[in-house]
C-alpha atoms as a PDB file:
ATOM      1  CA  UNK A   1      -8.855   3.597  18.140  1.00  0.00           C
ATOM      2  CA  UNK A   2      -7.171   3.994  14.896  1.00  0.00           C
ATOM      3  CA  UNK A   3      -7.719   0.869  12.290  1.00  0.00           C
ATOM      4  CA  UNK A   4      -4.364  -0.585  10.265  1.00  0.00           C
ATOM      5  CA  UNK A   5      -5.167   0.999   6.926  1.00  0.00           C
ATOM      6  CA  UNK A   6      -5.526   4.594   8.694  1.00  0.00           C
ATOM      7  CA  UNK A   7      -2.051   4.001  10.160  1.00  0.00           C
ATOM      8  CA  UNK A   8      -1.152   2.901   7.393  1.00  0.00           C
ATOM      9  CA  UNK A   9      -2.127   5.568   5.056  1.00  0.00           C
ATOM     10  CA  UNK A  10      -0.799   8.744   7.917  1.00  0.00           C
ATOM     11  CA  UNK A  11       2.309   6.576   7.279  1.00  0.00           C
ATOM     12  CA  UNK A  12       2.534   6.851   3.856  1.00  0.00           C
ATOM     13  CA  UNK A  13       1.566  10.383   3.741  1.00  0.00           C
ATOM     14  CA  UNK A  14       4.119  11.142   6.361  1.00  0.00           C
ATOM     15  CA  UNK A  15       6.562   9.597   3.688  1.00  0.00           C
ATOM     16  CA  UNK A  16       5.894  11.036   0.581  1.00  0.00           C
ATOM     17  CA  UNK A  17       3.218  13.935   1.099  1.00  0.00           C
ATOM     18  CA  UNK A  18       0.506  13.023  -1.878  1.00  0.00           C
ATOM     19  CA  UNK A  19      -2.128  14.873  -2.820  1.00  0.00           C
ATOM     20  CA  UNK A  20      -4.667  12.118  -2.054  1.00  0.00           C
ATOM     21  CA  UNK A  21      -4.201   8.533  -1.124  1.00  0.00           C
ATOM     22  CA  UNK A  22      -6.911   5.777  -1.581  1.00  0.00           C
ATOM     23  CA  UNK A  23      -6.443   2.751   0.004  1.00  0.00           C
ATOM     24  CA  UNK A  24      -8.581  -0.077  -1.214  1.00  0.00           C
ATOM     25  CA  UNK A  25      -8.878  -3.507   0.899  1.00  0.00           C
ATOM     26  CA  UNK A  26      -8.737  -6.245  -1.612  1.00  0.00           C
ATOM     27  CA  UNK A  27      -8.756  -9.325   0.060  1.00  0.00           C
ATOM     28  CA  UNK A  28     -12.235 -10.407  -0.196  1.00  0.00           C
ATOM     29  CA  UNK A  29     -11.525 -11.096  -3.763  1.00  0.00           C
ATOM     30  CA  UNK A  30      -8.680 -13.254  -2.725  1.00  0.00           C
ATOM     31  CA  UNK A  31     -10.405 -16.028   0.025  1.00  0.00           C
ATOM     32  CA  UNK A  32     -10.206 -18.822  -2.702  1.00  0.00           C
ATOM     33  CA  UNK A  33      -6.621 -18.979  -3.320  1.00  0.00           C
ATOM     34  CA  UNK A  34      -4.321 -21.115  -2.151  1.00  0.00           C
ATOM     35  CA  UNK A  35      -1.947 -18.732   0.147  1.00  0.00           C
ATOM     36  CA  UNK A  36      -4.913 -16.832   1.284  1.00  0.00           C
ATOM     37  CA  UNK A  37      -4.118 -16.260   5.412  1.00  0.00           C
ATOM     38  CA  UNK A  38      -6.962 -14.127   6.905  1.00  0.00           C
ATOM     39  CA  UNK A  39      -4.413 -12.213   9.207  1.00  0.00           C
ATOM     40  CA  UNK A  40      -2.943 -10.516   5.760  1.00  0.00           C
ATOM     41  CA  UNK A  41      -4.367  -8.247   3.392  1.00  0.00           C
ATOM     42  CA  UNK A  42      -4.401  -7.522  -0.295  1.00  0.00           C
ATOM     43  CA  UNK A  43      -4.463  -3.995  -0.885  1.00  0.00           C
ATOM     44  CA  UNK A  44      -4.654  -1.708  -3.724  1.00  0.00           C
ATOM     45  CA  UNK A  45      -2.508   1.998  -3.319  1.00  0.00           C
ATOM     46  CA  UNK A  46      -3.720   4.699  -5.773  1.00  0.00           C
ATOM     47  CA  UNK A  47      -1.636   7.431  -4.610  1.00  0.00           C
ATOM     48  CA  UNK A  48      -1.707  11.028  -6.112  1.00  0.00           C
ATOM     49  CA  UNK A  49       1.766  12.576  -6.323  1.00  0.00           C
ATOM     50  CA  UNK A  50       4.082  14.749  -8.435  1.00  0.00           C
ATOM     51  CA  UNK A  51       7.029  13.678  -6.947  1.00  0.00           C
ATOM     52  CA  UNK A  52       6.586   9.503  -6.854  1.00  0.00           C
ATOM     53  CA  UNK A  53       5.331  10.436 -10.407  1.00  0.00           C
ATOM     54  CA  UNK A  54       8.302  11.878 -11.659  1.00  0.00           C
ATOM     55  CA  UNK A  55      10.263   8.959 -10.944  1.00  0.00           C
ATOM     56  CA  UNK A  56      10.651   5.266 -12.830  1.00  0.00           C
ATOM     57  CA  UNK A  57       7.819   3.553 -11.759  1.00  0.00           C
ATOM     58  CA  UNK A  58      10.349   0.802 -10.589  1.00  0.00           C
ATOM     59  CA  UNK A  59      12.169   3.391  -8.086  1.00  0.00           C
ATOM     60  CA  UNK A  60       9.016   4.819  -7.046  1.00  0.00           C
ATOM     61  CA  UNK A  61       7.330   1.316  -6.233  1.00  0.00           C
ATOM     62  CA  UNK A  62      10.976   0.327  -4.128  1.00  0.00           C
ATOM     63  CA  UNK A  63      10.131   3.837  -2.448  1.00  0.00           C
ATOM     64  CA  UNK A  64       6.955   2.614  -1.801  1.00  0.00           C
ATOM     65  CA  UNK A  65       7.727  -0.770  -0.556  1.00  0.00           C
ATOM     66  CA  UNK A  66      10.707   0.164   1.862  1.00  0.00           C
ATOM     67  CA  UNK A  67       8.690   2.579   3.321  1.00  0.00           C
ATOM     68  CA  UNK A  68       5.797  -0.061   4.137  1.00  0.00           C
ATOM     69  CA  UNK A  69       8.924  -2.984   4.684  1.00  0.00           C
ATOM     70  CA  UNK A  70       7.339  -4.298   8.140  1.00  0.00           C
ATOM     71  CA  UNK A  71       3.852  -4.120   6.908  1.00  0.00           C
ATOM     72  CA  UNK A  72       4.420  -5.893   4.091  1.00  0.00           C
ATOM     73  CA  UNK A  73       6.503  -8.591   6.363  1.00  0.00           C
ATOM     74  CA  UNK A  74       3.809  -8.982   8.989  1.00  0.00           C
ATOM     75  CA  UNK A  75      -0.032  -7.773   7.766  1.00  0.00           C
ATOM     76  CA  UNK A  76       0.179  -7.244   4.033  1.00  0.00           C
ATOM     77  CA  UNK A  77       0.211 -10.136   1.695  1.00  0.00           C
ATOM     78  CA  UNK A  78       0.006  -8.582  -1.687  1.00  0.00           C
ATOM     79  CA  UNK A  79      -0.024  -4.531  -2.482  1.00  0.00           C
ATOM     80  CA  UNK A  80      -1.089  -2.944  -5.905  1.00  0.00           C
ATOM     81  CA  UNK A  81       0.183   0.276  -6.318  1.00  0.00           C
ATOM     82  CA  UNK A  82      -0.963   2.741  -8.785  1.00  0.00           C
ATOM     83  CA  UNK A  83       0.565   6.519  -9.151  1.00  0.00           C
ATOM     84  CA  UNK A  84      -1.288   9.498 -10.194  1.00  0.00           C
END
């Protein structure tokens, strides 16, 4: 059985073909706040590519996000995304 962040990074490198992806589960560092909902995750992205990288950050990030749109509606809370 394949877990949610494996989909989720075979989705993501379906999309935009990195040369590495590390997906980092944040949420445990999250639990106090407010909006915390234990069915949604805080994630970190660092994602190695020359093509995201050669865009504005702020295109590459929309990229990003409408590739991940009904994650980020239904299991992601919050998603940090770093490019390489």
């Amino acid at each position: 059985m394949i877990s949610f962040l494996q989909e989720l990074e075979k989705k993501i490198r379906d999309a935009f073909n990195p040369e590495k992806i590390q997906l980092i589960n944040k949420s445990h560092l999250h639990r106090k706040h407010k909006s915390f909902d234990i069915n949604k995750l805080h994630l970190k992205l660092i994602i190695y590519s020359m093509k995201l990288k050669s865009m504005k950050k702020t295109e590459a990030h929309k990229m990003i996000f409408l590739h991940l749109k009904e994650e980020m509606k239904n299991k992601i809370h919050a998603l940090e995304i770093e490019i390489r």
